[in-house]
Protein backbone atom coordinates (compact mmCIF):
# COMPACT_ATOMS: atom_id res chain seq x y z
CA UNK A 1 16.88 24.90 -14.50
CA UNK A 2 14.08 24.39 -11.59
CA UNK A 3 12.87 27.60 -10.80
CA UNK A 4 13.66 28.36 -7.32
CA UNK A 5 9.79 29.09 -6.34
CA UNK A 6 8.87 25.66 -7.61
CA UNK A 7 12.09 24.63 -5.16
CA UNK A 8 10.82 25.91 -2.67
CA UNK A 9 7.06 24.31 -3.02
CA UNK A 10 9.46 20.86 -3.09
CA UNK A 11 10.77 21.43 0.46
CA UNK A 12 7.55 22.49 1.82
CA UNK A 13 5.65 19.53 0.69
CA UNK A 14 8.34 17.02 1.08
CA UNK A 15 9.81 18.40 4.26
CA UNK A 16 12.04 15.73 6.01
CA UNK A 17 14.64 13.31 4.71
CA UNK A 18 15.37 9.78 7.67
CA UNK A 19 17.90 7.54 6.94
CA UNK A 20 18.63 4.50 9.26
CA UNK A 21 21.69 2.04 8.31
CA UNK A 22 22.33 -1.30 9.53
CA UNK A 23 25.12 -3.95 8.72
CA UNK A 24 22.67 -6.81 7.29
CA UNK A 25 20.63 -6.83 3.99
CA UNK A 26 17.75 -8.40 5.40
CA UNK A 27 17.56 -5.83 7.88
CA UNK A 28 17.58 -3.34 6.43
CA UNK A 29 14.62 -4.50 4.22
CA UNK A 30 12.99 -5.42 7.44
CA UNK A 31 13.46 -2.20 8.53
CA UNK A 32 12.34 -0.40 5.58
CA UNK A 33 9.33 -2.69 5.60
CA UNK A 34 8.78 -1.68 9.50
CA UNK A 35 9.40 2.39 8.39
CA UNK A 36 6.57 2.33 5.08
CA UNK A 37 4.11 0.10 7.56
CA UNK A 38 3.94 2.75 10.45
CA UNK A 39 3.96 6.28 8.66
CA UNK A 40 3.33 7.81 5.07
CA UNK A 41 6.62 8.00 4.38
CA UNK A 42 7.61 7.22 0.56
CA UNK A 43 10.92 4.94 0.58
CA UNK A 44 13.58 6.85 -1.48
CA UNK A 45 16.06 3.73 -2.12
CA UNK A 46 18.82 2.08 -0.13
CA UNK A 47 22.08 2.80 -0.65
CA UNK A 48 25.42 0.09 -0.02
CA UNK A 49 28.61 1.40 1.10
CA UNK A 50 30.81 -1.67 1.57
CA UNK A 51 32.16 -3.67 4.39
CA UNK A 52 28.04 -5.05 4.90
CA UNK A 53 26.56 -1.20 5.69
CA UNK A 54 23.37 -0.59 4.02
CA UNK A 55 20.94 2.65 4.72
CA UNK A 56 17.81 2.53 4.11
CA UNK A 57 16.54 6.56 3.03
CA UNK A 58 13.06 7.87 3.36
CA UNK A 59 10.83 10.96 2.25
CA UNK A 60 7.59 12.65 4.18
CA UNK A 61 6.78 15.40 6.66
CA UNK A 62 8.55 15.80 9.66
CA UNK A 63 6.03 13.58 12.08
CA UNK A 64 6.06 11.02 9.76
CA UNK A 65 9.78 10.68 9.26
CA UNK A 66 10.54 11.01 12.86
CA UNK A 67 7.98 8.28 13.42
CA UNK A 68 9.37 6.03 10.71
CA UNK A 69 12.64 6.09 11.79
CA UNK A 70 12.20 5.66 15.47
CA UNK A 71 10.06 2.60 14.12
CA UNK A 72 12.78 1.39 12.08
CA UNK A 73 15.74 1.82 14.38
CA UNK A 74 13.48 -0.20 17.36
CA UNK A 75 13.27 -2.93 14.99
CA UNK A 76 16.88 -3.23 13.82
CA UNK A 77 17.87 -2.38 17.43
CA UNK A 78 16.20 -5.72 18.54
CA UNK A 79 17.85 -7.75 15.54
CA UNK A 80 20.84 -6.59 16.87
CA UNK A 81 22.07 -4.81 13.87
CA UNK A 82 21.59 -0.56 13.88
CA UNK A 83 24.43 1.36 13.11
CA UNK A 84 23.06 4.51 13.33
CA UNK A 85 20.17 6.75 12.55
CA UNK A 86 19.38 10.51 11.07
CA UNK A 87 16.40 12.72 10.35
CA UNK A 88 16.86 15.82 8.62
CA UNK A 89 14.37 18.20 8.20
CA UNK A 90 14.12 20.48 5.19
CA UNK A 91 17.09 19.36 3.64
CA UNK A 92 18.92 21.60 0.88
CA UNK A 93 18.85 21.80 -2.79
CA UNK A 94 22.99 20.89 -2.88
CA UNK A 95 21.78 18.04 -0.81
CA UNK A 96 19.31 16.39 -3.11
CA UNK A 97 21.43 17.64 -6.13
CA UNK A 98 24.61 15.56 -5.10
CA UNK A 99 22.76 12.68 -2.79
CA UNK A 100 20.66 9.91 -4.47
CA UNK A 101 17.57 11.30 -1.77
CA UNK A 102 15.65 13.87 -4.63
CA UNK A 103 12.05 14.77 -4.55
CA UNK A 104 12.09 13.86 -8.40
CA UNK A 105 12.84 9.95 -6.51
CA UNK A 106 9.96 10.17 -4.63
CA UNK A 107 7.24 11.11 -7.47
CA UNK A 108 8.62 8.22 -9.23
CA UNK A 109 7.68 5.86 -6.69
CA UNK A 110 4.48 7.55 -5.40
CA UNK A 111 3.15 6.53 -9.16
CA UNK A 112 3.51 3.07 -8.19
CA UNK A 113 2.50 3.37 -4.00
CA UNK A 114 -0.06 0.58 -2.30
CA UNK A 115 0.09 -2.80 -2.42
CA UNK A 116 1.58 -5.21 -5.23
CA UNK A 117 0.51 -7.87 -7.28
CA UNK A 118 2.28 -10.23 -5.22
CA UNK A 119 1.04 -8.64 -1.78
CA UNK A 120 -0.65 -12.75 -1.17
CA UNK A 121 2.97 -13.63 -1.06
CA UNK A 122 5.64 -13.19 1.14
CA UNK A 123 9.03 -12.90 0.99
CA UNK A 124 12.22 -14.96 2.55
CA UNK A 125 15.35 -13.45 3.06
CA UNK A 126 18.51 -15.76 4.68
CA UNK A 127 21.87 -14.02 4.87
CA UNK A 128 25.22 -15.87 5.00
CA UNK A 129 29.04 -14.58 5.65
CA UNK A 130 30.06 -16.51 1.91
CA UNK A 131 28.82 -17.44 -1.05
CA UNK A 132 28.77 -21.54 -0.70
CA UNK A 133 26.56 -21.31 2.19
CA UNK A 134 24.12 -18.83 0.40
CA UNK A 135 23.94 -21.38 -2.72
CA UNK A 136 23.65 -24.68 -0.36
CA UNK A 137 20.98 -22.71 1.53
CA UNK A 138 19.19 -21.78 -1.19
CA UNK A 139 19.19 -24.98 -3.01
CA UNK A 140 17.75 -26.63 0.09
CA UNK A 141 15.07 -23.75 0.42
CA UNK A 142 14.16 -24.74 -2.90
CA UNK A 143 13.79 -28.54 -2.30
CA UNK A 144 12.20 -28.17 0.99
CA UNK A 145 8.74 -26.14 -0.02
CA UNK A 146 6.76 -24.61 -2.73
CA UNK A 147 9.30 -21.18 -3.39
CA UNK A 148 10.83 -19.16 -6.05
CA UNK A 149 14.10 -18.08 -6.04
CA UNK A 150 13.44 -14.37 -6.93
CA UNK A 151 17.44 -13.03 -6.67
CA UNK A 152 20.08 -12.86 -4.50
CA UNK A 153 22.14 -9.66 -3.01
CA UNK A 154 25.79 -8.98 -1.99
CA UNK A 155 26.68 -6.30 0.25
CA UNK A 156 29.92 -6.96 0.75
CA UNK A 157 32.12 -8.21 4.00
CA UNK A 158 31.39 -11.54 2.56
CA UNK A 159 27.96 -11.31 3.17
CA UNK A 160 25.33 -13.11 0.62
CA UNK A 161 21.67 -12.98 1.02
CA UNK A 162 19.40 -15.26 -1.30
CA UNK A 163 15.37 -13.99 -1.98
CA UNK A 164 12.77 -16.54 -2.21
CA UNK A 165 8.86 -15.55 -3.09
CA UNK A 166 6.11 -18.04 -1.70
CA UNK A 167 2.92 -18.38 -0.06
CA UNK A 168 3.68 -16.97 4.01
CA UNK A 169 4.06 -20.88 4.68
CA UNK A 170 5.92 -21.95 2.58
CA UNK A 171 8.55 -19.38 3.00
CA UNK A 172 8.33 -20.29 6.73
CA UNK A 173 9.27 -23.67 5.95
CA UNK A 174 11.93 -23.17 3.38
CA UNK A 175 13.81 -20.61 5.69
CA UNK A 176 13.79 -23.00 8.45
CA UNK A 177 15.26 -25.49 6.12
CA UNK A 178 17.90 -22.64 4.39
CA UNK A 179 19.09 -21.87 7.62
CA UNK A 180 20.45 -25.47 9.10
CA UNK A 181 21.65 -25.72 5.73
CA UNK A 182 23.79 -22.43 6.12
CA UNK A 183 24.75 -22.94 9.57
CA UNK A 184 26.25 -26.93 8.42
CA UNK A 185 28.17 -25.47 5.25
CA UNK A 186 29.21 -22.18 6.55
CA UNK A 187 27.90 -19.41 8.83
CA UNK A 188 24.25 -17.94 8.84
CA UNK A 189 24.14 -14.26 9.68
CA UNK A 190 20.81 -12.93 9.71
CA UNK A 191 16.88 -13.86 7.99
CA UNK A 192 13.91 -12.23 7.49
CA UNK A 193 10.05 -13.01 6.69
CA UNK A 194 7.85 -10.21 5.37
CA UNK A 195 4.03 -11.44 4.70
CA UNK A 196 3.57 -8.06 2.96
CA UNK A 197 5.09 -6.32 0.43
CA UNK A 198 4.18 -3.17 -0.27
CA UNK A 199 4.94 -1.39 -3.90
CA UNK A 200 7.19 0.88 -2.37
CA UNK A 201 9.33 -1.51 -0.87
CA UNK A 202 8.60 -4.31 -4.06
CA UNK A 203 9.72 -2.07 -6.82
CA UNK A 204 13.35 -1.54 -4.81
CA UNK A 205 14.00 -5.10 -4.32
CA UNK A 206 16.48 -6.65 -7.08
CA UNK A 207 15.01 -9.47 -9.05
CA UNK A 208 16.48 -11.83 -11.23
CA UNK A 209 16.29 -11.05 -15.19
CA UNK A 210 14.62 -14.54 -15.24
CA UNK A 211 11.21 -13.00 -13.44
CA UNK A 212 11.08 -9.59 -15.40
CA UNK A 213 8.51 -9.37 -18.21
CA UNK A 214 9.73 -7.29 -20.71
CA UNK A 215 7.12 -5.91 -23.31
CA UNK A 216 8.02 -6.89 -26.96
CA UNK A 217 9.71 -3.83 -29.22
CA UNK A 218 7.15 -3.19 -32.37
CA UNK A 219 8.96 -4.03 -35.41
CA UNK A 220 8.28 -2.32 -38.56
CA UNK A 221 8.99 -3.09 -42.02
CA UNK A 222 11.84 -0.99 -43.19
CA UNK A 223 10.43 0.47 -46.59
CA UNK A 224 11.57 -1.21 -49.65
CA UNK A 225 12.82 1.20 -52.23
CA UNK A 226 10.95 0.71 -55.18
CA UNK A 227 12.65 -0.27 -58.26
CA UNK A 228 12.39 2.90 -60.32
CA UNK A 229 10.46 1.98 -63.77
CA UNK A 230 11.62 2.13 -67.10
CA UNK A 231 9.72 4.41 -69.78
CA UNK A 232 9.26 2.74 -72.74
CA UNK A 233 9.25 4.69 -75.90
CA UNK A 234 6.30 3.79 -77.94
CA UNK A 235 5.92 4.33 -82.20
CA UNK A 236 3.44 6.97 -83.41
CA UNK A 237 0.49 5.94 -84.00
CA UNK A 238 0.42 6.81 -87.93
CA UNK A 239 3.57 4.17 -88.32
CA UNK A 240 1.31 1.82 -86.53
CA UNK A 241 -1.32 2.19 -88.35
CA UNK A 242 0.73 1.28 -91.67
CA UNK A 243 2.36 -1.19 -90.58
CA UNK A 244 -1.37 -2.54 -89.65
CA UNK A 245 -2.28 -1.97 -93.16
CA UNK A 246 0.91 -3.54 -94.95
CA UNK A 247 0.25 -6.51 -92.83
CA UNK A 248 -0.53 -9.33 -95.18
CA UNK A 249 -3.74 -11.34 -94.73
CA UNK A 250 -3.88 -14.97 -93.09
């Protein structure tokens, strides 16, 4: 059990809890993207509810969050797409016990804050209501410029959104083509193009098994059981020495 002092240091230092939802995937990574960019704020996760929601939940002091989120909801305000908005500040133990927004979140991923090893890429996200469209769009991303397919996210309400990884260009130019593509087969709901990713934000993205570099397990020997050996009983050595001597010569 946490000792309630040590609580208590928990609140003070990480002081306010924001939490903006919108009813797009690429939005809401947009807007988390939009939140980590304008004020320390350490991104918690983002949580889907169903029927398209998503919220994107954040951790810092109270200036920080406020700013964040007032960022964040401008941004998904002009994509057309906020559904609502909260800062809390000091929330409660019960909270952070039962909600996935605890502090022990956050020192997780301030080990891994900055930039990422893929921060000279950028990153496509195209959104469709069904999953043909999302496939046809993303095979003609892939044929149109120099991208990975990195994963692809459902959210429900039939909504689909497929990730490609690229140089800022060539995401440009593979969205472009992903989206005619959607809007011939089906119907395109929302895209986004981040030039920066930070670690925050990176390590919370899904990515396909395909991409992940899993270290090798060490493999040990298991330990043969040596055969146990045999004691051999040998003569005395006076009976040895007469049957040496009662030996016959050659």
């Amino acid at each position: 059990m946490i000792p309630a002092s040590q609580l208590e240091r928990k609140r003070k230092s990480d002081s306010a809890l924001g939490l903006v939802s919108t009813p797009s995937f690429p939005a809401i990574v947009g807007t988390a993207d939009a939140m980590l960019k304008v004020a320390e704020v350490t991104l918690v996760g983002y949580e889907k509810i169903g029927s398209g929601n998503c919220t994107v939940i954040v951790r810092g002091n109270i200036a920080d969050v406020r700013l964040a989120v007032e960022e964040g909801s401008r941004l998904a305000q002009e994509l057309g797409q906020v559904v609502s908005r909260l800062v809390i500040a000091r929330p409660m133990p019960n909270l952070e016990a039962v909600f996935p927004i605890g502090s022990h979140l956050v020192e997780i991923a301030q080990q891994q804050r900055g930039y990422s090893r893929l921060s000279n890429q950028s990153i496509g996200l195209l959104e469709t209501r069904g999953f043909p469209a999302m496939v046809g769009a993303a095979d003609a991303m892939l044929k149109s410029a120099n991208v990975q397919l990195s994963a692809y996210e459902t959210i429900g309400a039939g909504l689909c959104t497929a990730m490609v990884r690229g140089s800022i260009a060539n995401v440009a130019v593979a969205i472009e083509a992903g989206m005619h593509e959607a809007e011939r087969i089906g119907e395109l709901n929302a895209v986004m193009v981040i030039p920066r990713v930070l670690d925050d934000l990176e390590t919370m993205l899904p990515v396909a098994s395909c991409w992940l570099e899993k270290p090798l397990p060490l493999l040990f020997a298991d330990k043969v059981k040596e055969k146990e050996k045999e004691l051999v009983k040998l003569e005395s050595l006076e009976k040895l020495t007469k049957s040496i001597e009662e030996k016959p010569d050659s």
